[in-house]
Protein backbone atom coordinates (compact mmCIF):
# COMPACT_ATOMS: atom_id res chain seq x y z
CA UNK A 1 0.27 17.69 -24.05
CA UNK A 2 1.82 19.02 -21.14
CA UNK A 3 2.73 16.94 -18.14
CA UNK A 4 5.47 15.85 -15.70
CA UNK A 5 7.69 12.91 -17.48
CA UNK A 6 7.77 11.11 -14.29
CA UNK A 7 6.18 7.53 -12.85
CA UNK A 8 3.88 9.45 -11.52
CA UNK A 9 -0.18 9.41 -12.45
CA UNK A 10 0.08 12.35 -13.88
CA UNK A 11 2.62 11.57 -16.43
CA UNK A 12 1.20 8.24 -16.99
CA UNK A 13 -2.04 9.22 -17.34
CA UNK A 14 -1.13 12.32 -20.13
CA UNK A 15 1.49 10.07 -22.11
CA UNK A 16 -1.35 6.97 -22.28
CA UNK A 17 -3.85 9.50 -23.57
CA UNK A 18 -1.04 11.45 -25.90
CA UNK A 19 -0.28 7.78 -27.21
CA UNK A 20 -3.81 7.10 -27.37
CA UNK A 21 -4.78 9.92 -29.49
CA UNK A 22 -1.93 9.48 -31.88
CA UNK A 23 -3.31 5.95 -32.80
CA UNK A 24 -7.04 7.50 -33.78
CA UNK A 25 -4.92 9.72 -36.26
CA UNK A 26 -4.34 12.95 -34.19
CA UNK A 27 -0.81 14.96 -33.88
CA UNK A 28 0.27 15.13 -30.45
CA UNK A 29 3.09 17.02 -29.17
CA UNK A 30 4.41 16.05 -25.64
CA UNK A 31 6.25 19.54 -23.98
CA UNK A 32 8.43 18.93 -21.43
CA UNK A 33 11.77 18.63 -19.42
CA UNK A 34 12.45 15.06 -19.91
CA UNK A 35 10.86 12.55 -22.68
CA UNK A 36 7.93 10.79 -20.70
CA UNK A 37 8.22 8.02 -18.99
CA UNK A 38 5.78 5.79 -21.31
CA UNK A 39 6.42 7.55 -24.15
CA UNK A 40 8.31 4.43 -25.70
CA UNK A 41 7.08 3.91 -28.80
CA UNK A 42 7.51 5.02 -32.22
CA UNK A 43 4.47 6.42 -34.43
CA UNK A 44 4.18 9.29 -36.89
CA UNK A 45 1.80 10.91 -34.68
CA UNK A 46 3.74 11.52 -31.76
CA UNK A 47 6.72 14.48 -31.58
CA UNK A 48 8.13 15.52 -28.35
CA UNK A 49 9.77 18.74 -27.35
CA UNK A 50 11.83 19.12 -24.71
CA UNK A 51 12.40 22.36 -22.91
CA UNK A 52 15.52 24.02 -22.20
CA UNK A 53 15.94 25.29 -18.82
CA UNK A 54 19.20 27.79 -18.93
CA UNK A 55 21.38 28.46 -16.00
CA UNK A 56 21.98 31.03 -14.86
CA UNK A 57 24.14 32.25 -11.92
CA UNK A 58 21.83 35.10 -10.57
CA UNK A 59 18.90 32.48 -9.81
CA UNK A 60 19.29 30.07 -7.04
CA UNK A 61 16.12 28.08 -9.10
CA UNK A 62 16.20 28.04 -12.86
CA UNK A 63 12.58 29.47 -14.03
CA UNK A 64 11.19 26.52 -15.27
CA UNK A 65 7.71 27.72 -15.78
CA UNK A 66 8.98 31.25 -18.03
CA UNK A 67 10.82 28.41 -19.98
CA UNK A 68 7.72 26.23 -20.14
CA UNK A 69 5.66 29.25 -21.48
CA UNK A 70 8.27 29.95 -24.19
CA UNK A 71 8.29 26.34 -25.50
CA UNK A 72 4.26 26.30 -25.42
CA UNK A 73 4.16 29.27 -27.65
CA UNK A 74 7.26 28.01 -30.25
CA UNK A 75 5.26 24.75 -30.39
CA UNK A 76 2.01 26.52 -30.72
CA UNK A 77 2.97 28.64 -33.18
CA UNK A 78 5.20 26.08 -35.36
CA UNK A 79 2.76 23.52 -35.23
CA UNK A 80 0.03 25.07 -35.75
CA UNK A 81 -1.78 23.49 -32.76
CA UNK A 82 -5.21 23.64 -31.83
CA UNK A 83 -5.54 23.14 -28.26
CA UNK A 84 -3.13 23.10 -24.98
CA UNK A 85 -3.90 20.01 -22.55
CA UNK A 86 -1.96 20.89 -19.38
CA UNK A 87 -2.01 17.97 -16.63
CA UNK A 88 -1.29 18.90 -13.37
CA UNK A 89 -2.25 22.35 -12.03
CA UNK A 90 1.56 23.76 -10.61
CA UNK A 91 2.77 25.03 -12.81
CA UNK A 92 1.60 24.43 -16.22
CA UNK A 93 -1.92 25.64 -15.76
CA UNK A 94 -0.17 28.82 -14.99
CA UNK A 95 2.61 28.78 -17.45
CA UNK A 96 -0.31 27.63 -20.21
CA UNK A 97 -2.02 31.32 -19.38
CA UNK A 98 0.84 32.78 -19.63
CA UNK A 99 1.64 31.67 -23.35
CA UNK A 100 -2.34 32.07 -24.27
CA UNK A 101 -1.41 35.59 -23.55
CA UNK A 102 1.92 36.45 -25.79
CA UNK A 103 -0.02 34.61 -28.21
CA UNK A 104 -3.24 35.97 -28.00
CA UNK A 105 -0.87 39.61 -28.29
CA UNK A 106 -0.04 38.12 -31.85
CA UNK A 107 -3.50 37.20 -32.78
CA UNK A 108 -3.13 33.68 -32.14
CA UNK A 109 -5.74 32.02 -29.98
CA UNK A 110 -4.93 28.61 -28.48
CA UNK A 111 -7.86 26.97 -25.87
CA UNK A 112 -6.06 25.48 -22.66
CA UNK A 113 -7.50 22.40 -21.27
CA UNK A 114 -6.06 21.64 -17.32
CA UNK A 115 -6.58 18.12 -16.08
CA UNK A 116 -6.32 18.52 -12.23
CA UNK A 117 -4.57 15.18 -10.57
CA UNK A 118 -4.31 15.01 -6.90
CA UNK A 119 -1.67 16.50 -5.10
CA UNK A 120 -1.76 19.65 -7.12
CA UNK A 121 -4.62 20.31 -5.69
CA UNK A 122 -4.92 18.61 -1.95
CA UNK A 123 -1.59 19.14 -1.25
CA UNK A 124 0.22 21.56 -3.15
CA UNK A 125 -2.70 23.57 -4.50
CA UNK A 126 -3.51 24.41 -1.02
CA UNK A 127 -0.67 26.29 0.29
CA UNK A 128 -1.27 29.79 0.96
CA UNK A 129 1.95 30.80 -1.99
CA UNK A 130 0.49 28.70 -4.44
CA UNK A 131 -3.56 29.05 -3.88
CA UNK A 132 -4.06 32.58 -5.63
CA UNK A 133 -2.01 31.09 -9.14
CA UNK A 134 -3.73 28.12 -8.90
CA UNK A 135 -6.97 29.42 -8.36
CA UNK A 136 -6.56 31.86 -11.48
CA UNK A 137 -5.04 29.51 -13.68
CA UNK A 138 -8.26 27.02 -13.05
CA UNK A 139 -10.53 29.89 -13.92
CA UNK A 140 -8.76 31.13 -17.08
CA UNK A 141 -8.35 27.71 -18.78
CA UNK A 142 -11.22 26.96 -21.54
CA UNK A 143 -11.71 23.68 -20.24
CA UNK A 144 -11.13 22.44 -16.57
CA UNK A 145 -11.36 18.13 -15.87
CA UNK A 146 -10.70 16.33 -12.56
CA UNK A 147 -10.11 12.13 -12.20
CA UNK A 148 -12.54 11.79 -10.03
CA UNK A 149 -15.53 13.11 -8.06
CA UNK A 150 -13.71 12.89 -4.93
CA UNK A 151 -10.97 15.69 -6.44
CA UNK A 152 -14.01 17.79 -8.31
CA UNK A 153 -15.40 18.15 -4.59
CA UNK A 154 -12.15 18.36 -3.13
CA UNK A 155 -11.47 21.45 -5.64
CA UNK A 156 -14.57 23.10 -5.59
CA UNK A 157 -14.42 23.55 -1.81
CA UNK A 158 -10.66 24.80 -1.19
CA UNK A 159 -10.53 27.28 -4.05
CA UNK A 160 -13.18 29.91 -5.15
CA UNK A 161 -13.59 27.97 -8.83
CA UNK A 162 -16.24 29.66 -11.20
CA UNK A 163 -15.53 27.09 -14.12
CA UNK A 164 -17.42 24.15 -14.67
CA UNK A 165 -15.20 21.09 -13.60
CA UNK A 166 -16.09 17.93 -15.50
CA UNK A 167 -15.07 14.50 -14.13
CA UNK A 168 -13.16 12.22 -16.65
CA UNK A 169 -11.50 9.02 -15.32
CA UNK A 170 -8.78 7.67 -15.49
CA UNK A 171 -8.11 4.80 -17.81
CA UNK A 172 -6.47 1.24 -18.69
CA UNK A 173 -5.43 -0.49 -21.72
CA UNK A 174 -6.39 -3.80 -21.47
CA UNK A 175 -4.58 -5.34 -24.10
CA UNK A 176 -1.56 -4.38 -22.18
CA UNK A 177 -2.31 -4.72 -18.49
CA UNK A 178 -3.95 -8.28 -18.75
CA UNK A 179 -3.22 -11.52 -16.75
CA UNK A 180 -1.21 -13.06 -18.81
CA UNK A 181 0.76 -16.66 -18.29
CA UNK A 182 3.99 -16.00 -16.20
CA UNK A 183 3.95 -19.10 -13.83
CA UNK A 184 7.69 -19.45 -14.39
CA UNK A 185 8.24 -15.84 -12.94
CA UNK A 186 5.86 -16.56 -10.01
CA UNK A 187 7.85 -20.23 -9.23
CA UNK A 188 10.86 -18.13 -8.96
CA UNK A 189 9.60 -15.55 -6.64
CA UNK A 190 6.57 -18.21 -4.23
CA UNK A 191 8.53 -21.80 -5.46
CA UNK A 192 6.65 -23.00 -2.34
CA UNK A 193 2.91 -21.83 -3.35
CA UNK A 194 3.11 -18.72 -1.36
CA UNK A 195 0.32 -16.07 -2.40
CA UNK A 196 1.99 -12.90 -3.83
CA UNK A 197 1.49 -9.41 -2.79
CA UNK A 198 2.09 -6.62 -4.64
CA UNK A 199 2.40 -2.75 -3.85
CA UNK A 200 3.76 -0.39 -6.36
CA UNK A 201 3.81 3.71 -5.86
CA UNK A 202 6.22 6.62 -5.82
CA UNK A 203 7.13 5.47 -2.38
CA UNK A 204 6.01 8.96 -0.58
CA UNK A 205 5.00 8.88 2.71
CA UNK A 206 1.38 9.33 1.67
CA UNK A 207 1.39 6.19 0.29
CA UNK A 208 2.20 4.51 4.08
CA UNK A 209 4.18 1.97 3.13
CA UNK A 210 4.74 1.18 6.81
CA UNK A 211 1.26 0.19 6.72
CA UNK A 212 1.98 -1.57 3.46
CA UNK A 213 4.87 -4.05 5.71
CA UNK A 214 2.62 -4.31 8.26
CA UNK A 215 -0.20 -5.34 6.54
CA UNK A 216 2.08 -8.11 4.91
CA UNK A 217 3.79 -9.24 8.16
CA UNK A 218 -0.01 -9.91 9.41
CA UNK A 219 -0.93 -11.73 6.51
CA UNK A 220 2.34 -13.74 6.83
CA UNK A 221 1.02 -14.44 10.54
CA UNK A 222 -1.36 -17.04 8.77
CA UNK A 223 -0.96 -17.78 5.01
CA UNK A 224 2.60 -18.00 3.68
CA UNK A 225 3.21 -15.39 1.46
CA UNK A 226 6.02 -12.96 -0.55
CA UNK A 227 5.88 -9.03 -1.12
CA UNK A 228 7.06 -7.07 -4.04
CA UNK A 229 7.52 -3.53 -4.18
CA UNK A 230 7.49 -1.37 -7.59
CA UNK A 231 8.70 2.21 -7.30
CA UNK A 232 11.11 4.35 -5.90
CA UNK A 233 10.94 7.20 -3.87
CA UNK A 234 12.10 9.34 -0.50
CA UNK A 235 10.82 5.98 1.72
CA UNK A 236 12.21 3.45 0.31
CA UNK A 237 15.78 3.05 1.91
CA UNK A 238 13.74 3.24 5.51
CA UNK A 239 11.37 0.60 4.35
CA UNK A 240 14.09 -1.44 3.26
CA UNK A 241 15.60 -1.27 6.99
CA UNK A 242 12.90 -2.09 8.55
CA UNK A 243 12.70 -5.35 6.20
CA UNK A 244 15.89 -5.79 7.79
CA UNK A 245 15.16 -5.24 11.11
CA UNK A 246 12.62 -7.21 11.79
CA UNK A 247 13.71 -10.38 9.62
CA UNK A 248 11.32 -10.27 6.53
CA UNK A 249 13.93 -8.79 4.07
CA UNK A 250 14.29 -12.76 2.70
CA UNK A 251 10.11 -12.27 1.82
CA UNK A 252 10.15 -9.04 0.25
CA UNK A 253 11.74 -8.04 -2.78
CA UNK A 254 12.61 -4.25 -4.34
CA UNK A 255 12.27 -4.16 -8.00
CA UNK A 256 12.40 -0.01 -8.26
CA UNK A 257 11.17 1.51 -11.83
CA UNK A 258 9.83 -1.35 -13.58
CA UNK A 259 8.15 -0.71 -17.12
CA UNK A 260 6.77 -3.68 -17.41
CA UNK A 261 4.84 -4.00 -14.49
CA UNK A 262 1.96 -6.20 -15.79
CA UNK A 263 4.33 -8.74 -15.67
CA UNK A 264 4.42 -8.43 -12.11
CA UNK A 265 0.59 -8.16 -11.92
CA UNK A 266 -0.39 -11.08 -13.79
CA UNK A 267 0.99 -13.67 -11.21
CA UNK A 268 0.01 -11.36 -8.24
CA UNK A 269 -2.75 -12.00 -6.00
CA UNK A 270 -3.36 -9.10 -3.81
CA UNK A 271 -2.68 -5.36 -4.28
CA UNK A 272 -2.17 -3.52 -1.40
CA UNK A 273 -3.03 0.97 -1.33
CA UNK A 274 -3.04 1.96 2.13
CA UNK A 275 -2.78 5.65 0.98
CA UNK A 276 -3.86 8.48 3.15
CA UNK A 277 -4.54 10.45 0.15
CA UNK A 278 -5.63 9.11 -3.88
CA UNK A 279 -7.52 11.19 -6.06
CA UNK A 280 -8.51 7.78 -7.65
CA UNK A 281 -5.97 5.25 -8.10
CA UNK A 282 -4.69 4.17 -11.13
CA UNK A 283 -1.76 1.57 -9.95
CA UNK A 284 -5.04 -0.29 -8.06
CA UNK A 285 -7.01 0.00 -11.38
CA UNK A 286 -3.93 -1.57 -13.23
CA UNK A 287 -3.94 -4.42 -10.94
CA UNK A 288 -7.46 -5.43 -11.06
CA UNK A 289 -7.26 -4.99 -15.16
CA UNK A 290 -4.70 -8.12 -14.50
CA UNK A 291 -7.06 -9.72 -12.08
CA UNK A 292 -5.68 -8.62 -8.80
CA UNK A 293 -8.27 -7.90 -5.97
CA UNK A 294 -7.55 -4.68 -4.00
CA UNK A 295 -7.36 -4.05 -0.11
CA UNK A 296 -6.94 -0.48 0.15
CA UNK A 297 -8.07 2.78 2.29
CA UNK A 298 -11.52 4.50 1.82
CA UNK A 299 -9.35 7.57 1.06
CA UNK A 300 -9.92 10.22 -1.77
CA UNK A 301 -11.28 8.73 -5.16
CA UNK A 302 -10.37 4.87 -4.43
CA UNK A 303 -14.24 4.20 -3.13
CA UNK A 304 -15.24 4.82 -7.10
CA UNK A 305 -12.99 2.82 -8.22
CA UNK A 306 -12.62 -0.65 -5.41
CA UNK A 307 -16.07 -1.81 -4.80
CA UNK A 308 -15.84 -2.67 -0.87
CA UNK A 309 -17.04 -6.99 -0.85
CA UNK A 310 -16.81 -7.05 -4.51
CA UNK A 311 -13.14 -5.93 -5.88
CA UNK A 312 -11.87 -6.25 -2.74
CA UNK A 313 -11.78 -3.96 0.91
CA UNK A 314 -11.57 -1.23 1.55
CA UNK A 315 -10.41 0.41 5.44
CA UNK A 316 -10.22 3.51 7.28
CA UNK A 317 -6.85 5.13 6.90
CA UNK A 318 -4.17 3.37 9.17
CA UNK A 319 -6.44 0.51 10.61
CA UNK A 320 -3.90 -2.06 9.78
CA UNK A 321 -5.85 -4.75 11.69
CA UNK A 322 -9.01 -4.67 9.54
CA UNK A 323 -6.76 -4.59 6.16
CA UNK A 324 -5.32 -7.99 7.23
CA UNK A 325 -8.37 -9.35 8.52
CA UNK A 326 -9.83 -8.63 4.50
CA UNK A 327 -7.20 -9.67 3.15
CA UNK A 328 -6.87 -12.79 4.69
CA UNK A 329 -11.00 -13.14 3.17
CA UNK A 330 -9.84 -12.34 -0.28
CA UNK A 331 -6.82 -15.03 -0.09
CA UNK A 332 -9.03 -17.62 0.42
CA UNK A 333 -8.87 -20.06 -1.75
CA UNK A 334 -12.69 -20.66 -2.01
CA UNK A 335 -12.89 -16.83 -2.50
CA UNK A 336 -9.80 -15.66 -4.64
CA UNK A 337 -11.13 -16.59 -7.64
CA UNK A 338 -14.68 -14.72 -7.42
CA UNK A 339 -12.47 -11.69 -6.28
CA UNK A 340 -10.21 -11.87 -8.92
CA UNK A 341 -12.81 -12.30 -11.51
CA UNK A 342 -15.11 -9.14 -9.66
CA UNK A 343 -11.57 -6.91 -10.69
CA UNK A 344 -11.47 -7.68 -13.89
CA UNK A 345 -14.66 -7.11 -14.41
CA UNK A 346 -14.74 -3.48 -12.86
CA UNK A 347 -11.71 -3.02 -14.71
CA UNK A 348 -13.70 -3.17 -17.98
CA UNK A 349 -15.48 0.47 -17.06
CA UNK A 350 -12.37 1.98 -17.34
CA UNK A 351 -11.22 0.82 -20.71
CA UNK A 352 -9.04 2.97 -22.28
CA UNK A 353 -10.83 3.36 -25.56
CA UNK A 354 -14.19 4.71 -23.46
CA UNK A 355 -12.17 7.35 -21.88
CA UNK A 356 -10.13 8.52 -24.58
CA UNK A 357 -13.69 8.82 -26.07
CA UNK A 358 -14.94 11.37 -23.54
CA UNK A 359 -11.29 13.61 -23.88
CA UNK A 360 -11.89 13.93 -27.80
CA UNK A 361 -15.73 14.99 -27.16
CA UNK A 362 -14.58 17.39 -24.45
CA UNK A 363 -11.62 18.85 -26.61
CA UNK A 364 -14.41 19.49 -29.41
CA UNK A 365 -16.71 21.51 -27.22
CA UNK A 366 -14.02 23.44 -25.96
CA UNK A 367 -12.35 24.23 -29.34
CA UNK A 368 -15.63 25.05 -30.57
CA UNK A 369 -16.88 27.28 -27.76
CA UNK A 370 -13.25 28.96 -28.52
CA UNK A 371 -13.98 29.44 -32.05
CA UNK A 372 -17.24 31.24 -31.33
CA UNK A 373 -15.42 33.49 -28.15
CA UNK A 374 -11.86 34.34 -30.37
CA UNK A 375 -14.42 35.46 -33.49
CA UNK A 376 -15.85 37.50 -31.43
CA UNK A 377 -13.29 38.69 -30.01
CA UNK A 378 -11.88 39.57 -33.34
CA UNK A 379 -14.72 41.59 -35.44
C-alpha cells in the first residue's frame, strides 16, 4: 500500500483499507515517507516501511519518486508480495512502473493497482509537465479504480486512458464514526442550546472556507449557533483573521489535526462542504455516518454521495445565500431529526466492510489476469 501519510483522503482512505485488510487476515505493507496518519494501531498484519530520501547537495529537490521505486522493489522482493496498490496518481503510479520494470528485469512480476483520488487528476494530473507520466502510468498499471463516477468521467475525458477504470467508493467504519453520547462536550462548546456546525478539511482554498464563515455568519443571522473547524492548512491563519475582524472569533473555535474527530461529529448538527472541487467526499460521508446532515456544493462526486432534500442540500458553487437559506430548513427543529436520521441511513451504503469487499474481488481479478499474462510471458 502506497499512499501519502497525510490527513488527506488519500491517505485516509489507503491506511482504512490497509487496516481493513489486515483484520480479514491479509499482510499489508504501508511504503512511505512518514508512518500514516491512521495507521495507529497495533496488529500482526500490518508492517510499515518508510523510505529514505538522501540528500544530496547537487539536487535542489531530493528524488523522492527514484527513492520510492527502490523501496517498492526491496519490499517486493523481501516480502514476497503479490500486488502493488498505489493511491494517488503523482507520483507513485509512476514510481510503481518504474519498480514493475527492475523487477520484471529479474523475473519478478508484481501487478500494480492505482486508485485515482481527486486532485491528482483535476488538478495536478492536468498540467501540461505532469499529463504525459500520468497518462502512461494509468495505462501501464494492471488495475486502474476511481472514488467516484464523477472522477472516472473526469479522467476519461482529460487524458487519452485505454484501461478500463472501475468505480469503487469510498468507505466508513461505522463502529467508529457513530453518534455517540458526548452532551458534556457539546454543553461546553453551545452551554446556551446553540446548534453546532462543523467543517473539517485540509483548509486549501478549494475547500472555500470563506464561504464556509459566511455561510455560518448567515445562519447566526437567525438561529444562535457555534462553528468548529478541524484541519489545518495554507488558509487557516486568514480565516482566523477574518474571525477576528468581523467579531465572530468568540463563536468559532480552531481545533487543527484532531484524530478523534467523531467526537466532534456526534454532538454536531450541520456539516458544512462548500468545495469547488470533491471527487466524492469522505469528511461529509463521516459526518452523516454520525448523523450529521450535509449542506454542501453540487461539485465533483458530492451529488452521489448527499442526496439533495434527503441528506441534506446541496448548491451551486459560491451561492452562499441558498446554502444558508437550506441550512436554516435542515436546523429546524421539526426537521433536524428526519435529516439526521436520512444521513445515517445513506451512510449505511458506504459501510466499510461492503467496500473493502469490492477491493479484495478486484485485487483477485487482477492478480489472476497477471498470472495468466506473466506465464505467458515466460514460456
Amino acid at each position: 500500500m502506497v499512499c501519502y501519510p497525510t490527513y488527506g483522503g488519500s491517505g485516509v482512505v489507503a491506511t482504512e483499507l490497509g487496516k481493513s485488510l489486515a483484520e480479514l487476515g491479509h499482510k499489508v505493507h504501508f511504503i512511505t515517507y512518514n508512518q500514516p496518519t491512521r495507521l495507529d494501531i497495533f496488529n500482526e498484519n500490518l508492517f510499515y516501511h518508510e523510505v529514505s530520501i538522501p540528500n544530496y547537495p547537487l539536487f535542489q529537490y531530493s528524488p523522492y519518486e527514484t527513492a520510492l521505486a527502490s523501496a517498492m522493489v526491496n519490499v517486493v522482493k523481501n516480502e514476497k508480495l503479490d500486488l502493488l496498490h498505489v493511491h494517488y496518481a503523482i507520483p507513485h503510479a509512476s514510481a510503481a512502473y518504474l519498480a514493475k520494470q527492475i523487477l520484471k528485469s529479474q523475473n519478478i512480476y508484481i501487478p500494480v493497482v492505482t486508485t485515482l483520488h481527486g486532485t491528482d487528476i483535476t488538478l495536478v494530473g492536468k498540467d501540461p509537465s505532469y499529463e504525459p507520466v500520468v497518462t502512461f502510468s494509468i495505462n501501464e498499471s494492471d488495475g486502474v479504480t476511481a472514488v467516484s463516477e464523477d472522477l472516472k468521467r473526469d479522467t476519461l475525458e482529460h487524458f487519452d486512458i485505454e484501461n478500463e477504470i472501475k468505480v469503487i467508493y469510498n468507505f466508513v467504519d461505522l463502529n467508529r464514526f457513530k453518534k455517540q453520547n458526548k452532551e458534556h462536550f457539546k454543553k461546553a462548546i453551545c452551554p446556551n442550546g446553540e446548534k453546532l456546525i462543523v467543517h473539517t478539511s485540509n483548509f486549501r482554498p478549494v475547500k472555500r472556507l470563506g464561504d464556509v464563515f459566511d455561510v455560518f455568519v448567515g445562519i447566526k443571522k437567525h438561529i444562535p449557533c457555534k462553528l468548529i473547524l478541524i484541519g489545518d492548512g495554507p488558509e487557516r491563519v486568514k480565516l482566523e483573521e477574518l474571525c477576528r475582524s468581523t467579531g465572530h472569533y468568540e463563536d468559532v473555535r480552531f481545533l487543527g489535526k484532531l484524530d478523534a474527530i467523531e467526537d466532534v461529529l456526534s454532538v454536531s448538527d450541520l456539516f458544512l462542504l462548500p468545495s469547488e472541487k470533491e471527487s466524492f467526499g469522505l469528511a461529509a460521508l463521516e459526518a452523516m455516518a454520525c448523523e450529521v446532515p450535509v449542506i454542501s456544493s453540487n461539485a465533483g462526486g458530492i451529488p452521489e454521495l448527499n442526496i439533495d432534500g434527503v441528506t441534506g442540500y446541496m448548491s451551486n458553487i459560491g451561492d452562499v445565500a441558498d446554502m444558508i437559506a437550506k441550512s436554516l430548513l435542515v436546523l429546524a427543529d421539526d426537521k433536524l431529526p428526519i435529516f439526521k436520521a436520512n444521513a445515517l441511513k445513506r451512510a449505511k451504503d458506504f459501510e466499510k466492510s461492503k467496500i473493502v469487499a469490492a477491493y479484495v474481488d478486484h485485487y483477485s481479478t487482477v492478480i489472476q489476469k497477471h498470472k495468466l499474462s506473466s506465464t505467458n510471458i515466460v514460456s
